[in-house]
N, C-alpha and C. Protein backbone atom coordinates (compact mmCIF):
# COMPACT_ATOMS: atom_id res chain seq x y z
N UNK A 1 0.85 -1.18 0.00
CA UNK A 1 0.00 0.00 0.00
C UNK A 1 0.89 1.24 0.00
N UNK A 2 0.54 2.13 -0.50
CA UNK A 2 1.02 3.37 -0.91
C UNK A 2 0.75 4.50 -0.05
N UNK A 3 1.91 5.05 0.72
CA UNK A 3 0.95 6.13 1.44
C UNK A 3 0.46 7.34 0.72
N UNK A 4 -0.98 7.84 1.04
CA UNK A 4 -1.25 8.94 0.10
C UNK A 4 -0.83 10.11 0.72
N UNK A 5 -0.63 11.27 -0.59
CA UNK A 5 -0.16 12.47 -0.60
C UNK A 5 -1.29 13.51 -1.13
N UNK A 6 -1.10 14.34 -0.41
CA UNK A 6 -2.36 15.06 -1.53
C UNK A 6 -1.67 16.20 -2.09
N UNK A 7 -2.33 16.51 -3.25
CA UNK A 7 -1.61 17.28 -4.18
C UNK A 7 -2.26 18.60 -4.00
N UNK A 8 -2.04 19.59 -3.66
CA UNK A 8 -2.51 20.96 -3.60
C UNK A 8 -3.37 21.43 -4.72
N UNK A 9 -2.35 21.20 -5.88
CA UNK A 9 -3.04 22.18 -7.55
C UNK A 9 -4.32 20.86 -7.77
N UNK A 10 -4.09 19.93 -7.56
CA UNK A 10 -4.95 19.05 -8.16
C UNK A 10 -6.29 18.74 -7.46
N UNK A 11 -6.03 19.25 -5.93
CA UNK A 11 -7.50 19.48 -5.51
C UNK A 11 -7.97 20.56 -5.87
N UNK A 12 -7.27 21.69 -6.05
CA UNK A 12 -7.75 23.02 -6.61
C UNK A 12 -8.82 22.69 -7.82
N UNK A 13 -7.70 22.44 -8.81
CA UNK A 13 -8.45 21.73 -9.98
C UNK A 13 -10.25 21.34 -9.85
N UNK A 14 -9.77 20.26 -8.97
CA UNK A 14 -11.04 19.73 -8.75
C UNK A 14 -12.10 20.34 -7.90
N UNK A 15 -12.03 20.82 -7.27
CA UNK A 15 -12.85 22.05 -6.40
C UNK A 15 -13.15 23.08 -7.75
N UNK A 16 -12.31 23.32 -8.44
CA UNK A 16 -13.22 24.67 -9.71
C UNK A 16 -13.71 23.79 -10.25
N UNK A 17 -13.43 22.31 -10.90
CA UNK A 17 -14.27 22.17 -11.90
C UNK A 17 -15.51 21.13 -10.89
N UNK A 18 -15.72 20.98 -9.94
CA UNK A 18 -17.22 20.64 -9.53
C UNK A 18 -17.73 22.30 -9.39
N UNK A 19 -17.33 23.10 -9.04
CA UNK A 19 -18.16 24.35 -8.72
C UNK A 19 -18.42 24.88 -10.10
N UNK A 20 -17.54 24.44 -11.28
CA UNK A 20 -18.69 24.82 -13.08
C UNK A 20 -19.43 23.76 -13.17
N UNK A 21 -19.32 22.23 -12.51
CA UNK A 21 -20.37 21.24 -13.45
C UNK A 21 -21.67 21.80 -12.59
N UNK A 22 -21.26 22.34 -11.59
CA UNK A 22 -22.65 22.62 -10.73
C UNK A 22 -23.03 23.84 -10.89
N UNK A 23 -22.29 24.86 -11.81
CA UNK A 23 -23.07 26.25 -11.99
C UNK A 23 -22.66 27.28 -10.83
N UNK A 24 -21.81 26.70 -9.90
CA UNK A 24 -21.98 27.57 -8.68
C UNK A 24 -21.11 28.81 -9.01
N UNK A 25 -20.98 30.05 -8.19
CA UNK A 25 -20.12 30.92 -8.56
C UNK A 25 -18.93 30.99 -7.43
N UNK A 26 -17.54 31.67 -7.43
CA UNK A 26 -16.93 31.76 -6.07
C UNK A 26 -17.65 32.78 -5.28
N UNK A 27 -18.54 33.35 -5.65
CA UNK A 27 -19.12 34.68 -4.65
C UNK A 27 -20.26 33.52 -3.83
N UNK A 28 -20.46 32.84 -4.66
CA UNK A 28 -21.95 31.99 -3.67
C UNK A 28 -20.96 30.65 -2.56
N UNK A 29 -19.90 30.56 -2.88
CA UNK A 29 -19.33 29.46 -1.93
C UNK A 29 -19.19 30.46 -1.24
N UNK A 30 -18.12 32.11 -1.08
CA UNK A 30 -17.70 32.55 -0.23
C UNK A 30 -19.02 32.88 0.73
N UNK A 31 -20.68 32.96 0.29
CA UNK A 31 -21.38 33.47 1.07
C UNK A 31 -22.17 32.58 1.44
N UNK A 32 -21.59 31.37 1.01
CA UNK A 32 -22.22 30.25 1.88
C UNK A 32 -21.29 29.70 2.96
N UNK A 33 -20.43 29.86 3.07
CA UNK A 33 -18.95 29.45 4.21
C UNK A 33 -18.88 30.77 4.83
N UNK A 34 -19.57 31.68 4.86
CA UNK A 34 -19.74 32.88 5.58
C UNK A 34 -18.19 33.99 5.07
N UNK A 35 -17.54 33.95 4.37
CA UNK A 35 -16.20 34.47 4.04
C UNK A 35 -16.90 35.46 4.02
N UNK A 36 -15.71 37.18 3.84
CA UNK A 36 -16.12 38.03 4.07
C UNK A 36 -15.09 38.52 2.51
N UNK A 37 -14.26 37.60 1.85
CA UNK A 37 -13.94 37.80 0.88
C UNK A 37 -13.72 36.38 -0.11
N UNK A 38 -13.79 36.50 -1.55
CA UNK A 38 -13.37 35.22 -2.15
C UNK A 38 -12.36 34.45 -2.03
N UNK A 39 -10.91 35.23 -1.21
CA UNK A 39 -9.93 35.37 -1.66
C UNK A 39 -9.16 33.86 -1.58
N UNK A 40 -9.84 33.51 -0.07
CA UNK A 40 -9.33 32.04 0.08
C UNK A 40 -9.78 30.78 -0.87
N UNK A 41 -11.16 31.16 -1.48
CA UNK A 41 -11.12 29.92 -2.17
C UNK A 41 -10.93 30.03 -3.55
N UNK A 42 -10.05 31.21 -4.36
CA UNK A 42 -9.36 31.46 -5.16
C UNK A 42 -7.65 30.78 -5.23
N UNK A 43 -7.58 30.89 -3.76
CA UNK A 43 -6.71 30.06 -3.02
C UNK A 43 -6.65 29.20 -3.60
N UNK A 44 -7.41 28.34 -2.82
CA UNK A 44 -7.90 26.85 -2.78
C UNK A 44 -7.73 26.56 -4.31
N UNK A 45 -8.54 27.47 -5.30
CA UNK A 45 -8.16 26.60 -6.98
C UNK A 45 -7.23 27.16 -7.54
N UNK A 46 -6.25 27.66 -6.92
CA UNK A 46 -5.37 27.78 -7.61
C UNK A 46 -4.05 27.13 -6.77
N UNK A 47 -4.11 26.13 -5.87
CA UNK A 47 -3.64 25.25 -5.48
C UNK A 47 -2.56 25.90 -4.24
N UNK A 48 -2.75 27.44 -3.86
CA UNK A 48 -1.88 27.61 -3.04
C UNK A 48 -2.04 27.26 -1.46
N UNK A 49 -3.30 26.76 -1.16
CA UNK A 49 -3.85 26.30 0.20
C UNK A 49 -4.57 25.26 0.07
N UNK A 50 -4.60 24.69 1.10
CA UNK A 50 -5.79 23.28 0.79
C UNK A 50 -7.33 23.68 2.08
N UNK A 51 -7.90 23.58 2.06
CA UNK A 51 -9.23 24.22 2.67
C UNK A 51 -8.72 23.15 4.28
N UNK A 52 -9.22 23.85 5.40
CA UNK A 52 -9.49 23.47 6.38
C UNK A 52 -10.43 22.12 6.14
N UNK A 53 -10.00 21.32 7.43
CA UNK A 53 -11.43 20.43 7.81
C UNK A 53 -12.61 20.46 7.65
N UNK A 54 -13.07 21.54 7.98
CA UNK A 54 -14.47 21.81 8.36
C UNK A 54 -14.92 22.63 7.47
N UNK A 55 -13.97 23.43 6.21
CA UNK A 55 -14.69 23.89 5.20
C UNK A 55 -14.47 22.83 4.16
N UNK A 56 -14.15 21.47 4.13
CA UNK A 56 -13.97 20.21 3.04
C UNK A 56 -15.17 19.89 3.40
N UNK A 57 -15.35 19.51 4.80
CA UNK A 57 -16.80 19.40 4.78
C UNK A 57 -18.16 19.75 4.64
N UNK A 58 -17.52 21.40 4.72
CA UNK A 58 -18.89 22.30 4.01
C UNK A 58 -18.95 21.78 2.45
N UNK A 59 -17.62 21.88 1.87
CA UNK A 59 -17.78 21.83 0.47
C UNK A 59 -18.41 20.41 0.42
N UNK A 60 -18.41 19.78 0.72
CA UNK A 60 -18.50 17.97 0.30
C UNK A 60 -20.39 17.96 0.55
N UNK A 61 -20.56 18.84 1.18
CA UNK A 61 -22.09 19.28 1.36
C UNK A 61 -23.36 20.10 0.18
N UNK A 62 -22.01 21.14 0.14
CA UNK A 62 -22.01 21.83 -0.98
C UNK A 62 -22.28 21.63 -2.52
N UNK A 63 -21.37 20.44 -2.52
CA UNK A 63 -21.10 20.03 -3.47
C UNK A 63 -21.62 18.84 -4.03
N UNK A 64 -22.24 18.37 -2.57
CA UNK A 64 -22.99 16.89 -2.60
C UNK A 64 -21.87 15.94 -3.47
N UNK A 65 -21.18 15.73 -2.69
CA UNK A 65 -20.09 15.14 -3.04
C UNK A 65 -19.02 14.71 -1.86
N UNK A 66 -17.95 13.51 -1.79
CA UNK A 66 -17.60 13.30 -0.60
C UNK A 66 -15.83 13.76 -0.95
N UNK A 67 -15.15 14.20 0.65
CA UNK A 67 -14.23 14.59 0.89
C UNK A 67 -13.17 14.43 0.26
N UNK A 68 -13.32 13.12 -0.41
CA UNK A 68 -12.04 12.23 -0.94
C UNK A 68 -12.27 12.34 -2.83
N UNK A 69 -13.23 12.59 -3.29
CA UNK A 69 -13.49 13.54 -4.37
C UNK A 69 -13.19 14.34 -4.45
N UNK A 70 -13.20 15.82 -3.37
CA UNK A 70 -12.85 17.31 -3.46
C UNK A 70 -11.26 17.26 -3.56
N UNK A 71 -10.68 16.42 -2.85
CA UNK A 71 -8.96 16.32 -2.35
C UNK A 71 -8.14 15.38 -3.18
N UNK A 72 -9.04 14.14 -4.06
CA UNK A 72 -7.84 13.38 -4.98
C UNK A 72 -8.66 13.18 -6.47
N UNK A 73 -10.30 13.72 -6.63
CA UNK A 73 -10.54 13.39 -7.81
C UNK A 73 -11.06 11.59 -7.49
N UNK A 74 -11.69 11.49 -8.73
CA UNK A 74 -12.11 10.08 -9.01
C UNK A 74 -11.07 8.96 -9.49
N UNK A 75 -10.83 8.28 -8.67
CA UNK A 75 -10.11 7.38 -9.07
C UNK A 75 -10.81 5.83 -9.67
């Protein structure tokens, strides 16, 4: 078994492209996670941060989709 790594750009990746298959905008995640700017989850897709705990789990809500989707994609 392989230990996993997670890749920063490549959850990014995947965090923008569920938020176009779903239409969503970054202004409606930031005002649904209560942010007071986009800036972090511009972040997030552009791979320079990886989202907290508890906003993977907003998104995985969000997104109706589970944690391990938002962070490695479909394997």
């Amino acid at each position: 078994m392989k230990y996993p790594v997670l890749d920063a750009k490549a959850t990014g990746a995947h965090i923008k492209e569920l938020r176009i298959q779903l239409n969503i905008k970054v202004s409606d995640i930031a005002d649904y996670m209560g942010f007071e700017s986009e800036q972090a989850i511009y972040k997030w897709q552009r791979g320079e941060s990886l989202p907290a705990v508890d906003n993977l789990y907003a998104l995985s809500k969000l997104f109706n989709t589970t944690i391990d989707e938002i962070l490695v994609g479909e394997e």
